[in-house]
N, C-alpha and C. Protein backbone atom coordinates (compact mmCIF):
# COMPACT_ATOMS: atom_id res chain seq x y z
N UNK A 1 -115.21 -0.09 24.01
CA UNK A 1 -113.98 0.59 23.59
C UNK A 1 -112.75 -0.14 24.10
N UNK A 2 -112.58 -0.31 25.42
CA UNK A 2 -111.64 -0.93 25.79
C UNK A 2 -111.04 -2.65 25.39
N UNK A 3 -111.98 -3.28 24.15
CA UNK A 3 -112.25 -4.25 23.45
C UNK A 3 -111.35 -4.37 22.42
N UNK A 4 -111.51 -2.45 22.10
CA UNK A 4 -110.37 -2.11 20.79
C UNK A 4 -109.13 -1.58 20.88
N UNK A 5 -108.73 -1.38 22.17
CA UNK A 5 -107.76 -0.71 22.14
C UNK A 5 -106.44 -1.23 22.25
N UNK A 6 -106.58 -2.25 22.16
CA UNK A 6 -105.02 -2.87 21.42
C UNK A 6 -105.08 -2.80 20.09
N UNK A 7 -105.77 -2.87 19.18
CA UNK A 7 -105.74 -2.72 17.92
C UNK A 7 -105.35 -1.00 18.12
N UNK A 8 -106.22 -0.27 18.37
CA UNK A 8 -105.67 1.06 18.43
C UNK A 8 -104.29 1.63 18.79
N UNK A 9 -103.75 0.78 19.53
CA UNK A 9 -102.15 0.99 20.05
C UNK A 9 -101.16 0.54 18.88
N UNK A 10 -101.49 -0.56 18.35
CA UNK A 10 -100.89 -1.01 17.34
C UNK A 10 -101.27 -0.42 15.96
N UNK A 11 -101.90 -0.11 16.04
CA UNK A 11 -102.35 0.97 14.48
C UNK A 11 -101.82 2.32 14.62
N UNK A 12 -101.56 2.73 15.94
CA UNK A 12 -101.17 4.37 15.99
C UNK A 12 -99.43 4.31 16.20
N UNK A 13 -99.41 2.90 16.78
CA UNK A 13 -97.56 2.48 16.93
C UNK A 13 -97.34 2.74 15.28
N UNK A 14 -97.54 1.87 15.01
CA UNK A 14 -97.60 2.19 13.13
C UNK A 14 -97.42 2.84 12.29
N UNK A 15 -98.30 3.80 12.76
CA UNK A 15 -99.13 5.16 12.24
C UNK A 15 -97.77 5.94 12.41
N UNK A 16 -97.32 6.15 13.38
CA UNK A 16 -96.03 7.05 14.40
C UNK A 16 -94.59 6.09 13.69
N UNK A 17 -94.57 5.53 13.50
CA UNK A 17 -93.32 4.76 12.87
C UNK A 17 -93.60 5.18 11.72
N UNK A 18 -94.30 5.20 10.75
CA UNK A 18 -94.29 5.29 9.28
C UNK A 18 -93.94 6.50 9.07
N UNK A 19 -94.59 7.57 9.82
CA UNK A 19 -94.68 8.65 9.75
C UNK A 19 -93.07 9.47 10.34
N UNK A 20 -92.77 9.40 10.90
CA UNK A 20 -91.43 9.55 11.64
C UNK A 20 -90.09 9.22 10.46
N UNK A 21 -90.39 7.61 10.35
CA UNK A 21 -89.56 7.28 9.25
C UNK A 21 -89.60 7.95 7.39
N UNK A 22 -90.78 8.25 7.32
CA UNK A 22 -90.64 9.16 6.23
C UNK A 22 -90.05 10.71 6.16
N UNK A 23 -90.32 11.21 7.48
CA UNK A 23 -89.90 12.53 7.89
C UNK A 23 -88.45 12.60 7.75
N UNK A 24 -87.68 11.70 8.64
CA UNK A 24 -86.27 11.63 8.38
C UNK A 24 -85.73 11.15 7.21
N UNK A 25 -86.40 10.60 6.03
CA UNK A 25 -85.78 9.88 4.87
C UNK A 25 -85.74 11.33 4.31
N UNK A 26 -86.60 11.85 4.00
CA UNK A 26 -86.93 13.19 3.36
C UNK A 26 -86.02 14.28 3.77
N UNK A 27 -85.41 14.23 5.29
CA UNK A 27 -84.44 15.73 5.60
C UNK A 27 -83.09 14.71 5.00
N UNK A 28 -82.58 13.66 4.78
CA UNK A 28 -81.32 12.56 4.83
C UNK A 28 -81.11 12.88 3.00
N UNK A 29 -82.04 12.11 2.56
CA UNK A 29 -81.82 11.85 0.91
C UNK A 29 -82.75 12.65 -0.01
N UNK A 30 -82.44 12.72 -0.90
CA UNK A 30 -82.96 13.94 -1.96
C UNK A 30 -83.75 12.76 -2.66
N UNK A 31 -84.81 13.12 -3.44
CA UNK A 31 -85.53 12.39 -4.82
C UNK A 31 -84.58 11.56 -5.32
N UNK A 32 -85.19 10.32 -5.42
CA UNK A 32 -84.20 9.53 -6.60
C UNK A 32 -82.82 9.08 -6.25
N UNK A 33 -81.78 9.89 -4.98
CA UNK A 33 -80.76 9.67 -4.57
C UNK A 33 -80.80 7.93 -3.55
N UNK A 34 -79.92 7.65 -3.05
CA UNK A 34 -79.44 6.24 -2.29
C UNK A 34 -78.17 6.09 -1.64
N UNK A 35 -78.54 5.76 -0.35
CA UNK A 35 -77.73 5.30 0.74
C UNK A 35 -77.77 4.20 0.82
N UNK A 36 -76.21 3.56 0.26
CA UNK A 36 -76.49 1.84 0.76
C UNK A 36 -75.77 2.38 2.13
N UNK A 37 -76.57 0.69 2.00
CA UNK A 37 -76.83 -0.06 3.58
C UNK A 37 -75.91 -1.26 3.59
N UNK A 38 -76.31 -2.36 2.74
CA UNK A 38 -75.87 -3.21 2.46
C UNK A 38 -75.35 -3.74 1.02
N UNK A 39 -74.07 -3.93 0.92
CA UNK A 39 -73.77 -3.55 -0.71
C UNK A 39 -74.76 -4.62 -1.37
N UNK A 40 -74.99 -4.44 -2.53
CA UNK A 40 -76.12 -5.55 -3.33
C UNK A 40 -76.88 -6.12 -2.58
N UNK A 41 -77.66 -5.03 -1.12
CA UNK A 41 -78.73 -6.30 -1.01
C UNK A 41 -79.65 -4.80 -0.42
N UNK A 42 -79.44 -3.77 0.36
CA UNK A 42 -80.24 -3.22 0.81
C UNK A 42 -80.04 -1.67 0.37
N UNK A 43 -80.64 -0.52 -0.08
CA UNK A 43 -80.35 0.56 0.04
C UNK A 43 -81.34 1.87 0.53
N UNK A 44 -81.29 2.95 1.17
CA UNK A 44 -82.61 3.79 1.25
C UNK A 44 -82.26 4.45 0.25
N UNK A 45 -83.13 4.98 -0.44
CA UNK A 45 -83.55 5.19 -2.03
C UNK A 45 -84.87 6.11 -1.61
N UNK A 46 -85.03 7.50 -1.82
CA UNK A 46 -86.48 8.07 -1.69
C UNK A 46 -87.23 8.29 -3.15
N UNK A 47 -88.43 7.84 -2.87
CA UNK A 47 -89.17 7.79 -4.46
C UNK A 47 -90.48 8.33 -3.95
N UNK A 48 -91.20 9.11 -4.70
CA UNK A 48 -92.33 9.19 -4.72
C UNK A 48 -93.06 8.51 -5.88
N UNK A 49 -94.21 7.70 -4.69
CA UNK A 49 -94.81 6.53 -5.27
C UNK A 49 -96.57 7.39 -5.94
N UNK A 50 -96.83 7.60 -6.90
CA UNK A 50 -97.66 8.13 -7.74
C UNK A 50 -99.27 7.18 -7.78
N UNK A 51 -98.82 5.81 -7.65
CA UNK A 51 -99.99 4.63 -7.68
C UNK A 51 -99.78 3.89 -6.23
N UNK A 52 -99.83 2.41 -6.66
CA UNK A 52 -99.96 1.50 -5.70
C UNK A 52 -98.71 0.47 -5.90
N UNK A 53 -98.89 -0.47 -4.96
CA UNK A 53 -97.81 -1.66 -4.88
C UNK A 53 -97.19 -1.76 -6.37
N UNK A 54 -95.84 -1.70 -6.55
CA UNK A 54 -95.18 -1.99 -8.24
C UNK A 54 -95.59 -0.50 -9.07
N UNK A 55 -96.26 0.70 -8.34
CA UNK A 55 -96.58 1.55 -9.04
C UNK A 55 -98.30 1.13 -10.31
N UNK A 56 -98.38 0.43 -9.83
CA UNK A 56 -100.07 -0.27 -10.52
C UNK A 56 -100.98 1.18 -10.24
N UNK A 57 -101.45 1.44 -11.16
CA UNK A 57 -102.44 2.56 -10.48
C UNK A 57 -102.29 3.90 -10.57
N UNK A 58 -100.79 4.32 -11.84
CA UNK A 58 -100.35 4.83 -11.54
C UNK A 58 -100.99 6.42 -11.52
N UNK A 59 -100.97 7.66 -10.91
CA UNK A 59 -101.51 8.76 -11.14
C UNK A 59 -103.58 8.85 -10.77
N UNK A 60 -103.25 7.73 -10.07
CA UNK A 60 -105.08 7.42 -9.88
C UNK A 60 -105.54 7.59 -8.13
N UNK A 61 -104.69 8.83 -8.18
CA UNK A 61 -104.78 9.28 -6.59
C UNK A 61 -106.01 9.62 -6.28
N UNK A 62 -106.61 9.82 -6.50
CA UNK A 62 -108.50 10.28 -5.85
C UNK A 62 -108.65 8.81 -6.04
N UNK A 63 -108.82 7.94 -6.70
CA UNK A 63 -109.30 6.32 -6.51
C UNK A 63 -108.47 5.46 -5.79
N UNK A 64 -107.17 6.03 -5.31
CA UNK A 64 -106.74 4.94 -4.20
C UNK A 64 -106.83 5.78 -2.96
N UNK A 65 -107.37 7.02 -3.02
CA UNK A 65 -107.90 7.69 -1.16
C UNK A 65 -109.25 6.87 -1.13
N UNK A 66 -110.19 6.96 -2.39
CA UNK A 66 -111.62 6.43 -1.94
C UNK A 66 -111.25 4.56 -1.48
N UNK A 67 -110.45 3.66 -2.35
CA UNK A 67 -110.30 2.94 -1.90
C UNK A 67 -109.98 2.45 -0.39
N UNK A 68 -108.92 3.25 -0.18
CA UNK A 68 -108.26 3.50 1.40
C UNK A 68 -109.74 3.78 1.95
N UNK A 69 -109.78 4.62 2.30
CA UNK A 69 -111.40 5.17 2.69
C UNK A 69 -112.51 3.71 2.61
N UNK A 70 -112.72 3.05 1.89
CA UNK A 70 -113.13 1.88 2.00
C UNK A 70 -113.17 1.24 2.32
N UNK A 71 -111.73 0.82 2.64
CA UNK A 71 -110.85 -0.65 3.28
C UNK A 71 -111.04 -0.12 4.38
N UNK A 72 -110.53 0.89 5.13
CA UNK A 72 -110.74 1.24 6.40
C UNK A 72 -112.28 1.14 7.33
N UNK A 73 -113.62 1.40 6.32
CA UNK A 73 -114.80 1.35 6.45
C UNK A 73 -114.84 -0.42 6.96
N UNK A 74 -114.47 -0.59 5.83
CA UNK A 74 -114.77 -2.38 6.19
C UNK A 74 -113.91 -3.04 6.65
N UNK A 75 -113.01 -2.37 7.10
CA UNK A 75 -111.87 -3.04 8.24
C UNK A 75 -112.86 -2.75 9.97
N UNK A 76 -113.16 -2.02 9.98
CA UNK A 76 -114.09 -0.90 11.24
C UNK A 76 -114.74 -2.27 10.72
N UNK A 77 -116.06 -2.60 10.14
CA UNK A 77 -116.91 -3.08 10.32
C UNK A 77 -116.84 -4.78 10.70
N UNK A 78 -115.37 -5.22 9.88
CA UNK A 78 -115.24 -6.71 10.27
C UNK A 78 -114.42 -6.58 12.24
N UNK A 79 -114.07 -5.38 12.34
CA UNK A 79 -113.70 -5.55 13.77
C UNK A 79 -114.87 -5.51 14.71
N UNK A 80 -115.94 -4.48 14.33
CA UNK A 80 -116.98 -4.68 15.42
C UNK A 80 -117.57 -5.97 15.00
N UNK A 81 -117.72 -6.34 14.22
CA UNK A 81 -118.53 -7.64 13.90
C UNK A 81 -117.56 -8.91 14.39
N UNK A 82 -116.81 -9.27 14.94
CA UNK A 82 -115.69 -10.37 15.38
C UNK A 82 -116.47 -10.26 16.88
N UNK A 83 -116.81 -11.85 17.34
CA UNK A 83 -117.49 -12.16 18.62
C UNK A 83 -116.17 -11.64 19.28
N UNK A 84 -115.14 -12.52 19.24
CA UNK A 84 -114.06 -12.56 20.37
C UNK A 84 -112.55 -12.17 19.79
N UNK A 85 -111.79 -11.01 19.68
CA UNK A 85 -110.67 -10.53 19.35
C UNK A 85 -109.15 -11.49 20.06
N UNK A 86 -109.14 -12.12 19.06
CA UNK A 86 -107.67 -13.00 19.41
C UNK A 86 -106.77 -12.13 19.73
N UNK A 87 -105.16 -12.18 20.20
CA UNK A 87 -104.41 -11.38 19.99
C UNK A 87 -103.95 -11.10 18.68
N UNK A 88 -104.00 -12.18 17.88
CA UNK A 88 -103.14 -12.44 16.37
C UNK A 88 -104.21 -11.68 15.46
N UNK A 89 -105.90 -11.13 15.75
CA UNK A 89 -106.65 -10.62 15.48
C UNK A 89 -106.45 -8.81 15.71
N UNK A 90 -105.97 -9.14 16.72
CA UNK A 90 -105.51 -7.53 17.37
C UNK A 90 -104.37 -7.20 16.87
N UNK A 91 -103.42 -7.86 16.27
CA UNK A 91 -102.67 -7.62 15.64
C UNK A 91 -102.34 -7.08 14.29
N UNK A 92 -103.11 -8.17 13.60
CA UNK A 92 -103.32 -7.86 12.09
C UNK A 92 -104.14 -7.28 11.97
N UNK A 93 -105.05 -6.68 12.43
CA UNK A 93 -106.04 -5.56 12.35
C UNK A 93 -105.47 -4.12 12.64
N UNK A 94 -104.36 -4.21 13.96
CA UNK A 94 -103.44 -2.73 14.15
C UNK A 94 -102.67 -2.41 13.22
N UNK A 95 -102.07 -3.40 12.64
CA UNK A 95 -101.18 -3.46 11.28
C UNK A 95 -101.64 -3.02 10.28
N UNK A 96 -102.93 -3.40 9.50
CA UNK A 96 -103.24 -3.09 8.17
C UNK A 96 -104.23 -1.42 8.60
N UNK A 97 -104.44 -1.49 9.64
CA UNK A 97 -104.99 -0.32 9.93
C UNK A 97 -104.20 1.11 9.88
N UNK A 98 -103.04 1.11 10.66
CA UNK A 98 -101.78 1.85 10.73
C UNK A 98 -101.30 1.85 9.27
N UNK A 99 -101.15 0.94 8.27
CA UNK A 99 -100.00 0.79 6.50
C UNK A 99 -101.19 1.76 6.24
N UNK A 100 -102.61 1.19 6.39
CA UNK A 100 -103.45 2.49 5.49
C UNK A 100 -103.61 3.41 5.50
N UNK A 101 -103.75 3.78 6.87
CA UNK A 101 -103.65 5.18 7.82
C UNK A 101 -102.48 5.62 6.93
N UNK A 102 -101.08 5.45 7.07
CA UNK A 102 -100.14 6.04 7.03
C UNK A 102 -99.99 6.24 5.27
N UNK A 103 -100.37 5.43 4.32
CA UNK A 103 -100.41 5.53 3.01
C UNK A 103 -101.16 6.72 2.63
N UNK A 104 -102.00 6.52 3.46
CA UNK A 104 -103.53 7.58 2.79
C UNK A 104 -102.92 8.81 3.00
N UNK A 105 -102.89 9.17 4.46
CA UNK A 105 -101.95 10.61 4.86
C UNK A 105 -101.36 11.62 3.97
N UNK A 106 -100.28 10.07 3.34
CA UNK A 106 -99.00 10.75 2.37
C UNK A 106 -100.03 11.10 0.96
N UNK A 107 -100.82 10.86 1.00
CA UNK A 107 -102.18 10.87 -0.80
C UNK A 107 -102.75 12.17 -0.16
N UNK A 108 -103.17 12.20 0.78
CA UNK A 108 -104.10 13.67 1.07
C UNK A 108 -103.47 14.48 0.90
N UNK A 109 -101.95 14.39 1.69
CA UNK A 109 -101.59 15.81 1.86
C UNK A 109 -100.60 15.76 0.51
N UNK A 110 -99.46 15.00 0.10
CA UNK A 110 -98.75 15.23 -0.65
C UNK A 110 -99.12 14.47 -2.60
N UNK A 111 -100.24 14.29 -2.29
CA UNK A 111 -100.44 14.16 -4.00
C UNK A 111 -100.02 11.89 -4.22
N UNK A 112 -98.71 11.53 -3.23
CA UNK A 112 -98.17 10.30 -3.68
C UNK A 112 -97.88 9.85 -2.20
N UNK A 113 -97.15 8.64 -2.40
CA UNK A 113 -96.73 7.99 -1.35
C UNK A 113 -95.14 8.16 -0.94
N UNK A 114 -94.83 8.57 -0.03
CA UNK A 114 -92.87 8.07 0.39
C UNK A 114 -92.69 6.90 0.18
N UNK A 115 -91.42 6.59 -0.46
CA UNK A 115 -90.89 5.19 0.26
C UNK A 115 -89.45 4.97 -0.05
N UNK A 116 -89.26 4.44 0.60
CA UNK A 116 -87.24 4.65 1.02
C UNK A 116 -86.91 2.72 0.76
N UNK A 117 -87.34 2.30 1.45
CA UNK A 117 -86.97 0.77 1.75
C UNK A 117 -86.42 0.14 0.09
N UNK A 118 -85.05 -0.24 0.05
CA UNK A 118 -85.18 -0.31 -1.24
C UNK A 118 -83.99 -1.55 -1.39
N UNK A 119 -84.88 -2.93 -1.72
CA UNK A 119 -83.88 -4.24 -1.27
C UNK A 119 -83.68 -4.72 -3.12
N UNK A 120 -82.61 -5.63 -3.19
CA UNK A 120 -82.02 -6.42 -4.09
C UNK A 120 -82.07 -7.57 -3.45
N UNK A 121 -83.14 -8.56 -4.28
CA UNK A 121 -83.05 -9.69 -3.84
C UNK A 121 -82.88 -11.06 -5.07
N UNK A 122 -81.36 -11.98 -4.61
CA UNK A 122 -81.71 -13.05 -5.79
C UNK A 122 -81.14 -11.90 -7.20
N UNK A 123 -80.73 -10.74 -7.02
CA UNK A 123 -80.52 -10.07 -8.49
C UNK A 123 -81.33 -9.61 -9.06
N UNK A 124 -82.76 -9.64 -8.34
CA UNK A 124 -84.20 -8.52 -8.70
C UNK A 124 -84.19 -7.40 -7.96
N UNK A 125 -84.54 -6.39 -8.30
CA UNK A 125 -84.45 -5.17 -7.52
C UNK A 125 -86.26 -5.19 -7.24
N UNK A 126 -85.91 -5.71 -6.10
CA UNK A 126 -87.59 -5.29 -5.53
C UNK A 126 -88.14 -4.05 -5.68
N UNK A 127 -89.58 -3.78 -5.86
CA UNK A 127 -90.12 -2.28 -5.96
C UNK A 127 -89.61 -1.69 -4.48
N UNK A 128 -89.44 -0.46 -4.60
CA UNK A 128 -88.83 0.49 -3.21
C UNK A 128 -90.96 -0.03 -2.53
N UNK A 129 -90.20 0.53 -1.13
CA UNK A 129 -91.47 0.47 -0.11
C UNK A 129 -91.31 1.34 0.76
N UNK A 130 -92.11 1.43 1.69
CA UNK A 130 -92.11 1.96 3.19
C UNK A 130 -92.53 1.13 4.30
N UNK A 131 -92.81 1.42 5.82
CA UNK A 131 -92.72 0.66 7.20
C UNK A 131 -94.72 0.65 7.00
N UNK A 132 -95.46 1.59 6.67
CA UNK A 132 -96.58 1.08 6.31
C UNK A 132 -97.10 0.02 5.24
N UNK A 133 -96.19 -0.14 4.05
CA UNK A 133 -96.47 -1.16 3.24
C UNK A 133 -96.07 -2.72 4.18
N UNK A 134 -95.12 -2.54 4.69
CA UNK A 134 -94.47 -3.66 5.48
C UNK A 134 -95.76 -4.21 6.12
N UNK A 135 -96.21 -3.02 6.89
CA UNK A 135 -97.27 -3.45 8.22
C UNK A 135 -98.45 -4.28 7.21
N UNK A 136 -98.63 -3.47 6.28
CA UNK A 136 -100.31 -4.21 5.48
C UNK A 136 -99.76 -5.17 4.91
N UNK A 137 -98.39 -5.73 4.34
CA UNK A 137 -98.14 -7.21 3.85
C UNK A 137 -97.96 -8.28 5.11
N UNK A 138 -97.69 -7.62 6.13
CA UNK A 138 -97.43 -8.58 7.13
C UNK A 138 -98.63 -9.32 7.80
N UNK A 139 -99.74 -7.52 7.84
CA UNK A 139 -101.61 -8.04 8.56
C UNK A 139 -101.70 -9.22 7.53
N UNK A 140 -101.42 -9.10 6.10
CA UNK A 140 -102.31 -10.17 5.16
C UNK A 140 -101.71 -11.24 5.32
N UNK A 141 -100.22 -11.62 5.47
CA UNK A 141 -99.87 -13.04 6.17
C UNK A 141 -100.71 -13.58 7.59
N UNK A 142 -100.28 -12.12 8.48
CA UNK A 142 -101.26 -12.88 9.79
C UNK A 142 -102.65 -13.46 9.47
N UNK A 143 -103.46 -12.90 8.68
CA UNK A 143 -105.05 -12.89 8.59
C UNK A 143 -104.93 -14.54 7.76
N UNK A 144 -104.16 -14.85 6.92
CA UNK A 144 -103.65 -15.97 5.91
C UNK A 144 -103.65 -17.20 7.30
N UNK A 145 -102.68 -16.73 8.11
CA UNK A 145 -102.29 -17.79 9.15
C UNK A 145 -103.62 -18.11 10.06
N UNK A 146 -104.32 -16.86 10.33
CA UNK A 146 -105.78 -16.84 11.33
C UNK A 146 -106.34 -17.78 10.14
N UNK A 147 -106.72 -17.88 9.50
CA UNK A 147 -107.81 -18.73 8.56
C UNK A 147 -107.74 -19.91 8.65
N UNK A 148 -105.87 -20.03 8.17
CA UNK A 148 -105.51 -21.54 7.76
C UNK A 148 -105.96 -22.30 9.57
N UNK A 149 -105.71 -21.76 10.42
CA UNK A 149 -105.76 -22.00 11.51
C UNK A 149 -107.09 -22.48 12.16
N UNK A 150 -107.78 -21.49 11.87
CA UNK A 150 -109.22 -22.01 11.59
C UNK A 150 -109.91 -23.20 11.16
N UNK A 151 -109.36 -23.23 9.68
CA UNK A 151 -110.00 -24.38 9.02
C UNK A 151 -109.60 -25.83 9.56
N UNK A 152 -108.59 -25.90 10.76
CA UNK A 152 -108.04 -27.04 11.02
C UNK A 152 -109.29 -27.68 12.05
């Protein structure tokens, strides 16, 4: 146990940030409403997200809990199965552990996902997000960097 528990600190840090930060977007801004931040580049924007990343998926909430439910299974299983836990291992494992944790949550209990984060970039309006999507795009860079790193 004590093997895992930096991953556990960092998945529940996560877990507690995502969760916190959706709580306050929700008492601040109404559906659909926006607080800039930064003129043409950043705004919080609350949306309820129905699917997945870009809205892909959309209304297919029982198949992205079983998915979640999955990933998490075989996230558990590639962690006990790793001889020796790097830090950059303990990392991106607390990360994508915590975005799922905190995605799934918002699917059980409320039907969709929160997400506030809502950037203009280059004159594209990026899809809105949340601090758990952040965490699982960031594990998949780290895990990208663990590999390339590897193969050297």
């Amino acid at each position: 146990m004590k093997k895992y528990i930096k991953i556990i600190i960092i998945m529940l840090l996560v877990l507690f940030l995502d969760i916190l930060s959706k709580l306050v977007i929700c008492k601040l801004i109404n559906p659909g409403d926006s607080i800039k931040i930064i003129d043409n580049f950043f705004r919080l924007t609350l949306v309820y997200n129905y699917g997945a990343a870009w809205s892909i998926l959309n209304n297919q909430t029982l198949f992205l809990i079983i998915v979640s439910f999955l990933a998490i299974i075989l996230l558990i299983f590639m962690i006990i199965k790793e001889k020796k836990l790097t830090n950059l291992n303990n990392i991106f494992y607390g990360l994508i552990l915590g975005g799922i944790f905190g995605n799934l949550l918002n699917r059980l209990i409320f039907g969709y996902v929160i997400d506030f984060l809502d950037f203009k970039i280059f004159n594209y309006n990026f899809p809105t997000f949340n601090i758990a999507d952040s965490a699982i795009v960031i594990s998949i860079i780290l895990m990208c960097i663990e590999v390339l790193k590897n193969k050297e």
